[in-house]
Protein backbone atom coordinates (compact mmCIF):
# COMPACT_ATOMS: atom_id res chain seq x y z
CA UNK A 1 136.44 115.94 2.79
CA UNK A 2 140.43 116.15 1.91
CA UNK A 3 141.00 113.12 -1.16
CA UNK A 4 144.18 111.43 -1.02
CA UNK A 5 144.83 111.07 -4.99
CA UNK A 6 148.15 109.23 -3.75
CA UNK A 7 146.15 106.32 -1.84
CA UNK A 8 145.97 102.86 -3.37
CA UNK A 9 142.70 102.57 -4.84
CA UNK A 10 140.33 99.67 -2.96
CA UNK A 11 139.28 96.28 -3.80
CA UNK A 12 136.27 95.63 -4.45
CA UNK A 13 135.16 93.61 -0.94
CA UNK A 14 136.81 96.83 0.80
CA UNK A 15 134.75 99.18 -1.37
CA UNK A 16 131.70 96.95 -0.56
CA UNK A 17 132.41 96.75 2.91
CA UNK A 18 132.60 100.57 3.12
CA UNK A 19 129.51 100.81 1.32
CA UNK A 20 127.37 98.80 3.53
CA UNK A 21 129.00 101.03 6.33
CA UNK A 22 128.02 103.71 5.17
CA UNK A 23 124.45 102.72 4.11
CA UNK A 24 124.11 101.18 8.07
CA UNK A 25 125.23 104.74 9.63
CA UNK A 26 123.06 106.56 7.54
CA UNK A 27 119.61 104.51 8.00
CA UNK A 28 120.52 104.13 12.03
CA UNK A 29 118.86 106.18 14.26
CA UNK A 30 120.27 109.16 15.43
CA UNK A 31 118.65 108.54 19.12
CA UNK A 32 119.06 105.77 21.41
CA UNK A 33 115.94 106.34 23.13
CA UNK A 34 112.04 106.98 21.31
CA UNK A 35 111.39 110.37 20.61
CA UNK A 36 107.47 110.06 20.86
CA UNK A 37 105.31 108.03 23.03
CA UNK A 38 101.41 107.33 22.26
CA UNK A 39 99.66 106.06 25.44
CA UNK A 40 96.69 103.74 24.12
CA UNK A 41 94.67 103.61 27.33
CA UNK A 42 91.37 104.87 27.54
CA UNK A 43 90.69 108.12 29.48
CA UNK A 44 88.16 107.77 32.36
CA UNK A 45 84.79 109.22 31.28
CA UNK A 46 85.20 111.39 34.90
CA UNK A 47 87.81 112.36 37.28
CA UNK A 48 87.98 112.54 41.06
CA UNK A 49 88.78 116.73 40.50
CA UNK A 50 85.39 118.55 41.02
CA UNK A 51 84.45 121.82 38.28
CA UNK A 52 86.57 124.65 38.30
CA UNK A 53 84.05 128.24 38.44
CA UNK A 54 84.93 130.68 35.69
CA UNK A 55 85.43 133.76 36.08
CA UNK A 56 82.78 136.40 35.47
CA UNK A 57 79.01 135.26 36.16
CA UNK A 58 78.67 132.20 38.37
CA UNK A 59 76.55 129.40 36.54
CA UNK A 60 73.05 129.23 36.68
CA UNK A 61 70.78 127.27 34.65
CA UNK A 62 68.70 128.29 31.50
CA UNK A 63 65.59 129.14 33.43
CA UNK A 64 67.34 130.84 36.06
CA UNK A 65 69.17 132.94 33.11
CA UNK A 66 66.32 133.86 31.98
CA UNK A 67 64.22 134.62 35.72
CA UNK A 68 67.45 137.02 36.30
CA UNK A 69 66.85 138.81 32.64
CA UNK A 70 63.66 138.85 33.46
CA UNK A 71 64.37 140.60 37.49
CA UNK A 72 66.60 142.93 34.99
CA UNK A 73 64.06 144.58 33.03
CA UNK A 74 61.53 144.57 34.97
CA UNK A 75 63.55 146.81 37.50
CA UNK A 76 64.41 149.21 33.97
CA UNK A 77 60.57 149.45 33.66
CA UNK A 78 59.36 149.86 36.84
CA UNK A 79 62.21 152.88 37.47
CA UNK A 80 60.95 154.54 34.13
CA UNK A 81 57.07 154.31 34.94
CA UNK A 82 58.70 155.26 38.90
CA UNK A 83 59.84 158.06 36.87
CA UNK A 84 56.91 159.12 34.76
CA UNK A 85 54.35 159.67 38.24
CA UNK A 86 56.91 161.53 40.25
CA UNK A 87 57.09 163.75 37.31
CA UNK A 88 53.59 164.26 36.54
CA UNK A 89 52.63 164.29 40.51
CA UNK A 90 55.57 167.03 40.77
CA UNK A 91 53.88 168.92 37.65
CA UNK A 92 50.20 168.66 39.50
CA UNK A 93 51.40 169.33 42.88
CA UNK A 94 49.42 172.53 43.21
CA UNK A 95 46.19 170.66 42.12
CA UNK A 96 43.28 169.22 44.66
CA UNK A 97 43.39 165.40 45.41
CA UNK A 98 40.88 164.19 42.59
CA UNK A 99 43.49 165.56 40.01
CA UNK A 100 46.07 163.94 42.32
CA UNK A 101 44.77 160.57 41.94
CA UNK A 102 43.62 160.52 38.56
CA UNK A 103 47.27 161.71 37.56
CA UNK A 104 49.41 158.97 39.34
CA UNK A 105 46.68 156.21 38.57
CA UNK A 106 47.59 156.99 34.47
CA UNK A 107 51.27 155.44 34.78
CA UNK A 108 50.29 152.90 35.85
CA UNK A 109 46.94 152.46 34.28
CA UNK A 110 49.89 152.59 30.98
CA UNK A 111 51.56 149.45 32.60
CA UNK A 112 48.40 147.31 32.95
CA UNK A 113 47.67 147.78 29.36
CA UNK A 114 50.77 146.90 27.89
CA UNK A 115 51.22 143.84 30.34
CA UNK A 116 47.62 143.12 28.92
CA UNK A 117 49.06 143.42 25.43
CA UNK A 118 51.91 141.44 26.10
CA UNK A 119 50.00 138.52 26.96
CA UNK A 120 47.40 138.58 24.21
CA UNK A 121 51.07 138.35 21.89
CA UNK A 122 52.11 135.31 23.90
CA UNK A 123 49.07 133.68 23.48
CA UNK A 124 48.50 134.13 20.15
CA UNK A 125 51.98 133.24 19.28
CA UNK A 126 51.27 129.89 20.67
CA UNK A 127 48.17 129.71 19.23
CA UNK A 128 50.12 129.93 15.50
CA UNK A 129 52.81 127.35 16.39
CA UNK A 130 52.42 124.84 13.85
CA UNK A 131 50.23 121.49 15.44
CA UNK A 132 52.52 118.34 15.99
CA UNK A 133 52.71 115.87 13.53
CA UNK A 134 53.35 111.97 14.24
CA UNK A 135 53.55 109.80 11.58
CA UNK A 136 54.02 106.20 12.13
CA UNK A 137 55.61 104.32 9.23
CA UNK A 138 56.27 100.61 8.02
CA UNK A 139 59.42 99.27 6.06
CA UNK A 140 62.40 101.36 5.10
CA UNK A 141 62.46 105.13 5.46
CA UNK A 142 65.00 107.92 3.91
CA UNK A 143 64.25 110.99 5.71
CA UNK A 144 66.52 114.06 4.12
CA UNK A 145 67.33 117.64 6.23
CA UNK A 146 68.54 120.71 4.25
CA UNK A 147 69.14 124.11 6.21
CA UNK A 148 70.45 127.04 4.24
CA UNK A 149 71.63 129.88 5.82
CA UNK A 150 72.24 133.36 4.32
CA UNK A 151 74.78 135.67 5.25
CA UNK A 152 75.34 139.30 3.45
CA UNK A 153 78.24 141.26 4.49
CA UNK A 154 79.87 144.52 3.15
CA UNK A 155 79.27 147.74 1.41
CA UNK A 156 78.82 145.81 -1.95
CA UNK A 157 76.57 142.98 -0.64
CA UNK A 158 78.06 139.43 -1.33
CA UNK A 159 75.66 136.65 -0.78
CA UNK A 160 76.87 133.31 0.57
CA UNK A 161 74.56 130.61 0.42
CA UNK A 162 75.47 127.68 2.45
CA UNK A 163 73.73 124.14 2.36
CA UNK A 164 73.95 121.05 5.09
């Protein structure tokens, strides 16, 4: 900004005046309309627009998760025990039927034991599950819950404790 050192120097109601000009053009707003808008109506809980799929697995629920995991490796085991008799029948091919029988019925004789085994796990896993508690108080009850969970990471191990 050029000064003119020749101009008459202002009074003091024209200084004044120019000062409150000034002061007015710089606290005004450089934009005649609002810049930001904040709509304060609820969204609806639910839309008319049905769910989208995903891509990759369609949905399923938990316990049909779990039947197909299930479907899964069950089909692993029964191709490796499929497996195990074709190989041993191949091997005793040249033997009489008694041998035969007694070497396909072994696979599977295998299976039956570990399903067995399997079970007696289950049950005794359930068996060991702590019994239910009820306890059925009067008057005013604090009731704390503290879970800390441990995570090591690295070649130098670094423990990290951390408490809710």
């Amino acid at each position: 900004m050029d000064h003119d050192r020749t101009a008459a120097p202002l009074s003091a109601d024209e200084a004044d005046a120019r000062a409150r000009q000034l002061i007015t053009e710089w606290c005004a707003s450089p934009y005649e309309v609002p810049t930001s808008y904040r709509d304060e109506t609820t969204p609806p809980a639910y839309g008319p627009t049905p769910p989208v799929a995903q891509p990759g697995r369609t949905p399923m629920s938990q316990r049909a998760t779990d039947a197909s995991a299930l479907m899964l490796s069950g089909s692993v085991a029964a191709l490796s025990v499929g497996g195990a008799t074709s190989l041993v029948l191949y091997t005793l091919g040249q033997v009489d039927p008694v041998t035969l029988a007694i070497g396909a019925t072994g696979p599977v004789a295998l299976v039956l034991a570990a399903g067995s085994l399997l079970k007696a796990v289950g049950r005794a896993k359930a068996a060991s599950a702590p019994a239910e508690v009820h306890n059925h108080y009067t008057g005013t009850v604090r009731q704390e819950s503290t879970t800390v969970s441990s995570t090591t990471k690295g070649l130098f191990a670094k423990n990290r404790n951390d408490v809710r």
